[in-house]
PDB file of N, CA and C in Angstrom:
ATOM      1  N   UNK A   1      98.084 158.017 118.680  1.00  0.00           N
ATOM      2  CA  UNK A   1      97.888 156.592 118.548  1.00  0.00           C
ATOM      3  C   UNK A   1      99.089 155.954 117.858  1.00  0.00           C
ATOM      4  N   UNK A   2      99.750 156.664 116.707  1.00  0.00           N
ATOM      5  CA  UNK A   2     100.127 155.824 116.018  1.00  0.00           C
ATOM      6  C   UNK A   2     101.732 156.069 117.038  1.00  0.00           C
ATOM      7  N   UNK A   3     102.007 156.922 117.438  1.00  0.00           N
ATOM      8  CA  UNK A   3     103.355 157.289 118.555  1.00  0.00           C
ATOM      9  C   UNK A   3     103.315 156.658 119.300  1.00  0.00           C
ATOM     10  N   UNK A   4     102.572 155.981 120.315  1.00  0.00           N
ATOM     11  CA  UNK A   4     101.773 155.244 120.978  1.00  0.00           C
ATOM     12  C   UNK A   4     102.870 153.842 120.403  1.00  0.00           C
ATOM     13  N   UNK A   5     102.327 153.369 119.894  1.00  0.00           N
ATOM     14  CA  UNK A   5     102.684 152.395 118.492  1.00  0.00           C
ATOM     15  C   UNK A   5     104.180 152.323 118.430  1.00  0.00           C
ATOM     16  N   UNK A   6     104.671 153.117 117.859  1.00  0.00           N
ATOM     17  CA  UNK A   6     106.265 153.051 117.433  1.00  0.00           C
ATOM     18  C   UNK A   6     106.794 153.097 119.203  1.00  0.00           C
ATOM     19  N   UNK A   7     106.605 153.716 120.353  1.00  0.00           N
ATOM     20  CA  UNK A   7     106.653 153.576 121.569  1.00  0.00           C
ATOM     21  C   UNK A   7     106.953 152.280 122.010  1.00  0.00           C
ATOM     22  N   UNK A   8     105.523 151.584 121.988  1.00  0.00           N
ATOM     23  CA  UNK A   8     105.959 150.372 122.571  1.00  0.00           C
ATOM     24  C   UNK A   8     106.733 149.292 121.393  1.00  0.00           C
ATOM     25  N   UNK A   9     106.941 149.660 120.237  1.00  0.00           N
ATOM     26  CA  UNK A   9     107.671 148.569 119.391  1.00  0.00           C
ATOM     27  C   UNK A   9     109.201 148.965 120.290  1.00  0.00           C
ATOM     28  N   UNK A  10     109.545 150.400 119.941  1.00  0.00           N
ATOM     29  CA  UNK A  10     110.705 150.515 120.418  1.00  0.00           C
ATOM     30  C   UNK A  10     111.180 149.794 121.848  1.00  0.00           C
ATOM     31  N   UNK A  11     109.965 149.860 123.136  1.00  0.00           N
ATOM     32  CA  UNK A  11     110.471 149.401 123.975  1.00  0.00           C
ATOM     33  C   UNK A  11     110.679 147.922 124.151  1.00  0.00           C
ATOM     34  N   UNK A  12     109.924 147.287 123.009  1.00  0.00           N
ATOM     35  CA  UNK A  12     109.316 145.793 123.095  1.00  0.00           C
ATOM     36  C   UNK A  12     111.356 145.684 122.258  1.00  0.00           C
ATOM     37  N   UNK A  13     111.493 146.326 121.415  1.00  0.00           N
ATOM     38  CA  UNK A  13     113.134 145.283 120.976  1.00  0.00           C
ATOM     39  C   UNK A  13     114.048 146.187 121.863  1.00  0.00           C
ATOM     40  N   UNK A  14     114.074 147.436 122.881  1.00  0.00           N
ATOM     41  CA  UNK A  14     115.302 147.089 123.916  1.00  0.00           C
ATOM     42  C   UNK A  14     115.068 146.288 124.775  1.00  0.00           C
ATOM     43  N   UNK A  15     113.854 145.531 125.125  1.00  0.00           N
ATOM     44  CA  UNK A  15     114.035 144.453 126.005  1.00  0.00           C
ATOM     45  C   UNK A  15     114.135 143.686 125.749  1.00  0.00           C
ATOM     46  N   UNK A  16     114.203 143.093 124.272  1.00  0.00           N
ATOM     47  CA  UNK A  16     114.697 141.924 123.594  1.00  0.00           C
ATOM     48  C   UNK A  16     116.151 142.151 122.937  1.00  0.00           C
ATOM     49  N   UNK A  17     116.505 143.123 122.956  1.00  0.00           N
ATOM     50  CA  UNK A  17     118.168 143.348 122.786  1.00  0.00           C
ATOM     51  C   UNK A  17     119.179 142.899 124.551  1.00  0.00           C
ATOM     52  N   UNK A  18     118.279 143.927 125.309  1.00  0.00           N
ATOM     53  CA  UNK A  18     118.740 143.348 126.936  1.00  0.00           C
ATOM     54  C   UNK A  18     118.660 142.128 127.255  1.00  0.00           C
ATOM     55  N   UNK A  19     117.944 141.513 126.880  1.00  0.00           N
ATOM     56  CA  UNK A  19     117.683 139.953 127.454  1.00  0.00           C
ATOM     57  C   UNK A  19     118.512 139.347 126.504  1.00  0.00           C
ATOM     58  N   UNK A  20     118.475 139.131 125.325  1.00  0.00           N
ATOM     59  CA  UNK A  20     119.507 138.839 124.120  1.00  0.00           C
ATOM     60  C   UNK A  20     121.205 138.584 124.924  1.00  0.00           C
ATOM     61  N   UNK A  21     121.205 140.258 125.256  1.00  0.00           N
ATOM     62  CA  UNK A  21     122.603 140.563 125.459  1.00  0.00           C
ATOM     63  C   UNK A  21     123.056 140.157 126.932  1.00  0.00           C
ATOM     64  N   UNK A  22     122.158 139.437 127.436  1.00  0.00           N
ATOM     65  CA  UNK A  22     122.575 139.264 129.283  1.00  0.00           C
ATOM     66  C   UNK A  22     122.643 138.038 128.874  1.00  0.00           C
ATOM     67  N   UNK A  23     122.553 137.024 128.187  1.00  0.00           N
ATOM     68  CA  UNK A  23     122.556 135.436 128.065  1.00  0.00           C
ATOM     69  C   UNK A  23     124.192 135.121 128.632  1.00  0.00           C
ATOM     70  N   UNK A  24     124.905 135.771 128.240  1.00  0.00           N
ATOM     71  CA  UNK A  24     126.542 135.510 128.483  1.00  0.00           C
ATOM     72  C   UNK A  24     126.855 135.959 129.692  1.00  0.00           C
ATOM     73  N   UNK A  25     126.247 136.748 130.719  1.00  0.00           N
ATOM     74  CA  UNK A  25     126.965 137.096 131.511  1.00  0.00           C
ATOM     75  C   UNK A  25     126.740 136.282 132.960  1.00  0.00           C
ATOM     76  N   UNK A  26     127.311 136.743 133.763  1.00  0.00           N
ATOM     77  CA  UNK A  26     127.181 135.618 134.941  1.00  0.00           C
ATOM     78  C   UNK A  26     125.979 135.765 136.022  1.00  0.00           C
ATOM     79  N   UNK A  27     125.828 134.993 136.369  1.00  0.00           N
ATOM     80  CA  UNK A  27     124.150 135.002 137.086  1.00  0.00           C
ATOM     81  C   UNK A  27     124.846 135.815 138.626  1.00  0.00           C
ATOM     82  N   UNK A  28     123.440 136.993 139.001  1.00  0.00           N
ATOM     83  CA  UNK A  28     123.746 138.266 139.581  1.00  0.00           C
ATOM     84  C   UNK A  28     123.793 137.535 140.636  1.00  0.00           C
ATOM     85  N   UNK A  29     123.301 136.917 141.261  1.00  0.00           N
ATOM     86  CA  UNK A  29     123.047 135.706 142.857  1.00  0.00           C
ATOM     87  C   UNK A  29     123.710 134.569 143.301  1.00  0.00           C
ATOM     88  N   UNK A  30     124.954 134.149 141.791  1.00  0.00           N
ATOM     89  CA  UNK A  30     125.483 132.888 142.072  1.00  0.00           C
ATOM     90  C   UNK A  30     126.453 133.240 143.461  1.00  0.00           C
ATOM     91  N   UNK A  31     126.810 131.836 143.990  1.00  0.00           N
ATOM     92  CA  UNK A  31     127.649 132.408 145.375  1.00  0.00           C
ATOM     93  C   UNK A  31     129.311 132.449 144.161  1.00  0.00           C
ATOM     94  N   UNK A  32     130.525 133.269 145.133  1.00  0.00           N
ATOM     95  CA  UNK A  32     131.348 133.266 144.186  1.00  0.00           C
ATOM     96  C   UNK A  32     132.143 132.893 144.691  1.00  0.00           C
ATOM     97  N   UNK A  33     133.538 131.979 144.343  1.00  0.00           N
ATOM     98  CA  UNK A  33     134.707 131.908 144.506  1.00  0.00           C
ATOM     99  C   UNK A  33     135.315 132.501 145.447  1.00  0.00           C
ATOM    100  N   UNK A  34     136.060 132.195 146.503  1.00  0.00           N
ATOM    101  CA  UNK A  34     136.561 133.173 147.222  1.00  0.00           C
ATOM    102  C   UNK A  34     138.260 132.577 146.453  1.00  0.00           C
ATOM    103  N   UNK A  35     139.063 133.669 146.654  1.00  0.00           N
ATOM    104  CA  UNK A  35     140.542 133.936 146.057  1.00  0.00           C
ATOM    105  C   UNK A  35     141.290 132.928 146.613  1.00  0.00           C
ATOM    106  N   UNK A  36     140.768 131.732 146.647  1.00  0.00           N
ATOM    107  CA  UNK A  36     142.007 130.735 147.286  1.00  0.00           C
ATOM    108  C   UNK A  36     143.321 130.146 146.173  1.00  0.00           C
ATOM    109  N   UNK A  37     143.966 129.588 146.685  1.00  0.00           N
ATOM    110  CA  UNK A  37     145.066 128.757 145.310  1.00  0.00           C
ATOM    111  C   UNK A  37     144.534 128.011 144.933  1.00  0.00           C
ATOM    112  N   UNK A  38     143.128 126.911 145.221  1.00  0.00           N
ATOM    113  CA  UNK A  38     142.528 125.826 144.567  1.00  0.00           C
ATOM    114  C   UNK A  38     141.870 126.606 143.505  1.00  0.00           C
ATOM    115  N   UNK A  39     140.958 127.673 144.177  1.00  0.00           N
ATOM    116  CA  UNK A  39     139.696 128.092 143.402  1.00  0.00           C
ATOM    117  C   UNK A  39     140.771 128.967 141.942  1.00  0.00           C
ATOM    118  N   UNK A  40     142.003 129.681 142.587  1.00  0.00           N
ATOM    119  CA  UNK A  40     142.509 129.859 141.316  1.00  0.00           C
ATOM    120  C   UNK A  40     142.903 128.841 140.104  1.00  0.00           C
ATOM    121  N   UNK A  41     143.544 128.039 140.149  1.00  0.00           N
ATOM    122  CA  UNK A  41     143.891 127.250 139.482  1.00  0.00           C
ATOM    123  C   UNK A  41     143.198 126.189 139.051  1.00  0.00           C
ATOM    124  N   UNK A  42     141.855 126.179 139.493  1.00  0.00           N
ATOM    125  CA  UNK A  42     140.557 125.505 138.903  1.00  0.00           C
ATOM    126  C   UNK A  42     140.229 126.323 137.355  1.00  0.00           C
ATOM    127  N   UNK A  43     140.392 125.368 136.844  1.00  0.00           N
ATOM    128  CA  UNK A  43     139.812 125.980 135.001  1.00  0.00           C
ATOM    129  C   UNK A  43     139.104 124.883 134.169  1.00  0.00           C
ATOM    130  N   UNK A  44     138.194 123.558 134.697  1.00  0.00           N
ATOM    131  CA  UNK A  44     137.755 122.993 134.369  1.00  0.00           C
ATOM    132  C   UNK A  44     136.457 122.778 135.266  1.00  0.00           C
ATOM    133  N   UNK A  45     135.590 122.168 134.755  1.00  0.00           N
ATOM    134  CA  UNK A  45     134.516 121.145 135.461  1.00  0.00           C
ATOM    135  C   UNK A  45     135.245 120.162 136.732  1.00  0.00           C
ATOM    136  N   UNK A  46     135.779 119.611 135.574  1.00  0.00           N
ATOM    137  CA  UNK A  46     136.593 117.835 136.711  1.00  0.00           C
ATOM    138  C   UNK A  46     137.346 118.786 138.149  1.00  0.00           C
ATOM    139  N   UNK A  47     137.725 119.982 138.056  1.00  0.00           N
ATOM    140  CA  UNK A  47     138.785 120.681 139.202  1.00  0.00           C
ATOM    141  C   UNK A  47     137.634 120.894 139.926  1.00  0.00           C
ATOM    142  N   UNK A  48     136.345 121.351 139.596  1.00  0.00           N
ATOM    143  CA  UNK A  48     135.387 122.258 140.676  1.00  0.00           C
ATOM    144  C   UNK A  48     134.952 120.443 141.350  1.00  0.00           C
ATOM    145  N   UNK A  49     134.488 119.472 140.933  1.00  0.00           N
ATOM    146  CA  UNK A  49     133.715 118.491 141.094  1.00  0.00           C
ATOM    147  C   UNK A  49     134.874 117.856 142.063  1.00  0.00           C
ATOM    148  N   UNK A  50     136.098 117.774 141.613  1.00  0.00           N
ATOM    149  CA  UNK A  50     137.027 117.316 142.876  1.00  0.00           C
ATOM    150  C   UNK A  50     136.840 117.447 144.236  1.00  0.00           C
ATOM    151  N   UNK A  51     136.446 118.448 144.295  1.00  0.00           N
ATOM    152  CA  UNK A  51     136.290 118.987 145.644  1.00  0.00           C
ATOM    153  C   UNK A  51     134.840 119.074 146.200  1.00  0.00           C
ATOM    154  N   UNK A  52     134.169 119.911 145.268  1.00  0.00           N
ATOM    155  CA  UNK A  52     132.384 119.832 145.329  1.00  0.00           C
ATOM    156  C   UNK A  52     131.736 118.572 144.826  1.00  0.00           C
ATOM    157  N   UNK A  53     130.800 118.102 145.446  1.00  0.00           N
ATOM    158  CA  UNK A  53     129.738 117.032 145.095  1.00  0.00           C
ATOM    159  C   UNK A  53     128.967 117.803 144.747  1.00  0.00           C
ATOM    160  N   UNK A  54     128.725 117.270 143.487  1.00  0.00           N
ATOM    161  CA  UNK A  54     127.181 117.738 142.474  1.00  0.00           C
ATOM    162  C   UNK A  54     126.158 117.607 143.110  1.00  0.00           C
ATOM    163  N   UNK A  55     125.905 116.493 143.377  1.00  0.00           N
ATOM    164  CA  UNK A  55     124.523 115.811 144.214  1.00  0.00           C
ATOM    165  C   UNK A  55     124.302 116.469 145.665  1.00  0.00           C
ATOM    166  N   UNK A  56     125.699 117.341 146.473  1.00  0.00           N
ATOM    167  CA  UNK A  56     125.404 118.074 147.399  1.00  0.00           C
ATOM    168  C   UNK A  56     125.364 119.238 147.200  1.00  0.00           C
ATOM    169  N   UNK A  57     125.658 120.395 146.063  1.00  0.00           N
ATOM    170  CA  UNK A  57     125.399 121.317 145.887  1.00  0.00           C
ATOM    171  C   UNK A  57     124.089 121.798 146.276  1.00  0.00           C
ATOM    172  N   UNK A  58     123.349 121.418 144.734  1.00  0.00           N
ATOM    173  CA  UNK A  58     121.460 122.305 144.489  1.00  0.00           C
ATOM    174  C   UNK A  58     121.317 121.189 143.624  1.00  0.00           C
ATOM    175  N   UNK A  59     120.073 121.545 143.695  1.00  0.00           N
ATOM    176  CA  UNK A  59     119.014 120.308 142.787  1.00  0.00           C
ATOM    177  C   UNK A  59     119.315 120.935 141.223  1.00  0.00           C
ATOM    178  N   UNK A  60     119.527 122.586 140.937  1.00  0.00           N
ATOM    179  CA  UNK A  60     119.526 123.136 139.727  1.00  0.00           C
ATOM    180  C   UNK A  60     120.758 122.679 139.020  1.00  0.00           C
ATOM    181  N   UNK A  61     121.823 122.218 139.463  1.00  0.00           N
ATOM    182  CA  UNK A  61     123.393 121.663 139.017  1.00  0.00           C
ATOM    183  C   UNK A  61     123.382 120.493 138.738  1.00  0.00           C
ATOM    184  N   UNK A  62     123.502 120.499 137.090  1.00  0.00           N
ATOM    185  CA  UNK A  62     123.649 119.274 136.771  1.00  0.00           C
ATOM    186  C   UNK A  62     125.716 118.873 136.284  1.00  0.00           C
ATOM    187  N   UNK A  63     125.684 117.485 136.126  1.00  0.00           N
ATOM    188  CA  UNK A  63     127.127 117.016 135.709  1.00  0.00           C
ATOM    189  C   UNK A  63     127.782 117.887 134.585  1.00  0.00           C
ATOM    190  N   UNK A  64     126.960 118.375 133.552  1.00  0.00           N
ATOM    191  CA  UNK A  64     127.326 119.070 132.403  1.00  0.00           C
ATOM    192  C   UNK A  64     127.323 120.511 132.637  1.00  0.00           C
ATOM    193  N   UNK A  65     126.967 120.909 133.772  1.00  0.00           N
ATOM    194  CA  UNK A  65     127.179 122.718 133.880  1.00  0.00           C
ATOM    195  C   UNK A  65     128.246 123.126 133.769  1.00  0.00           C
ATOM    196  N   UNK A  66     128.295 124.212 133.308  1.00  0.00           N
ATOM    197  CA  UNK A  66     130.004 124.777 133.459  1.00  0.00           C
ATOM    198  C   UNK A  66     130.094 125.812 134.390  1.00  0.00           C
ATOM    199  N   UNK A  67     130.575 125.581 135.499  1.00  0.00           N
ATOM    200  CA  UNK A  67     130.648 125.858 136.696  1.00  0.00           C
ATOM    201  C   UNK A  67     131.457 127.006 136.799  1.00  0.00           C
ATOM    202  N   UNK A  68     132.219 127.848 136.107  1.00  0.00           N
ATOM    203  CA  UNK A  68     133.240 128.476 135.749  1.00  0.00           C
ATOM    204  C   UNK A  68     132.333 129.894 135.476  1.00  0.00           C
ATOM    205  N   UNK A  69     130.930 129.497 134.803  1.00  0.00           N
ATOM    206  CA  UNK A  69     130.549 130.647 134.095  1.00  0.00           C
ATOM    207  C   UNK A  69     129.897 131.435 134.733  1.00  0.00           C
ATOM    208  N   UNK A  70     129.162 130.417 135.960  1.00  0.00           N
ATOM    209  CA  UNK A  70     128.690 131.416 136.947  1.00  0.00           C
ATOM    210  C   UNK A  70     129.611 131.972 138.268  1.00  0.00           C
ATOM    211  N   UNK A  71     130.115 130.470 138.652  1.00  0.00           N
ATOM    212  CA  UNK A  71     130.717 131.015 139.925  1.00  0.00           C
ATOM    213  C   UNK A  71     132.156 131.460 139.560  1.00  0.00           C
ATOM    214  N   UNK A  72     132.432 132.859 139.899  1.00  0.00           N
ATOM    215  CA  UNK A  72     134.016 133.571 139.196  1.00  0.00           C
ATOM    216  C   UNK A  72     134.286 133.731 140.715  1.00  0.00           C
ATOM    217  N   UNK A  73     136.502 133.921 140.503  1.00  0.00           N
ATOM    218  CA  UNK A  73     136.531 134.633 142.289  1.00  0.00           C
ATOM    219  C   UNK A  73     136.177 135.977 142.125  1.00  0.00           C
ATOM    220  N   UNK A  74     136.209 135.904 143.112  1.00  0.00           N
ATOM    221  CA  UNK A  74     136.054 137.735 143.660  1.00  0.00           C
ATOM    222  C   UNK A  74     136.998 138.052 144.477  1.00  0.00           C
ATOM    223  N   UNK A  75     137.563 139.322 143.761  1.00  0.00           N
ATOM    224  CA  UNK A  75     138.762 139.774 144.235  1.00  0.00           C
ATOM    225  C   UNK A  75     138.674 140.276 145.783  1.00  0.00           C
ATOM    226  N   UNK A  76     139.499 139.625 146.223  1.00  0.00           N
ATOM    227  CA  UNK A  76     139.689 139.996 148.006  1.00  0.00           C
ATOM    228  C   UNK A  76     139.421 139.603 148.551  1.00  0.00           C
ATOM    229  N   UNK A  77     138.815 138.220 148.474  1.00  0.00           N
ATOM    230  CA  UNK A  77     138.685 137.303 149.447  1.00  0.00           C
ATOM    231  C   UNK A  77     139.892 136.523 149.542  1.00  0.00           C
TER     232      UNK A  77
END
């Protein structure tokens, strides 16, 4: 019983260390960058919005996202 106990505490904070520790990284489904000279030399908000309309993206994208954090290039395109 009491193993039982220390069991699920242990598993209850690595899944609150995992979830903790995934906040920073980039979302597994975003679409990504393909390797162009725009998409390189984009390093702001105002560079991605130049080209992309917010309002035509997704309903989930707002003006203040930082667009950088999800969508990265990917090498080889």
């Amino acid at each position: 019983m009491k193993t039982e106990r220390i069991l699920m505490l242990l598993v209850v904070a690595l899944v609150i260390v995992l979830v903790s520790a995934c906040t920073r990284r980039m979302a597994p489904f975003a679409p990504h960058r393909t390797q162009s000279e725009a998409h390189r030399t984009a390093t702001t908000n105002q560079t991605c919005t130049d080209c992309h309309a917010i309002d035509q993206i997704g309903q989930r994208h707002r003006a203040g996202d930082d667009c950088l954090r999800c969508h990265r290039i990917v090498q080889g395109d």
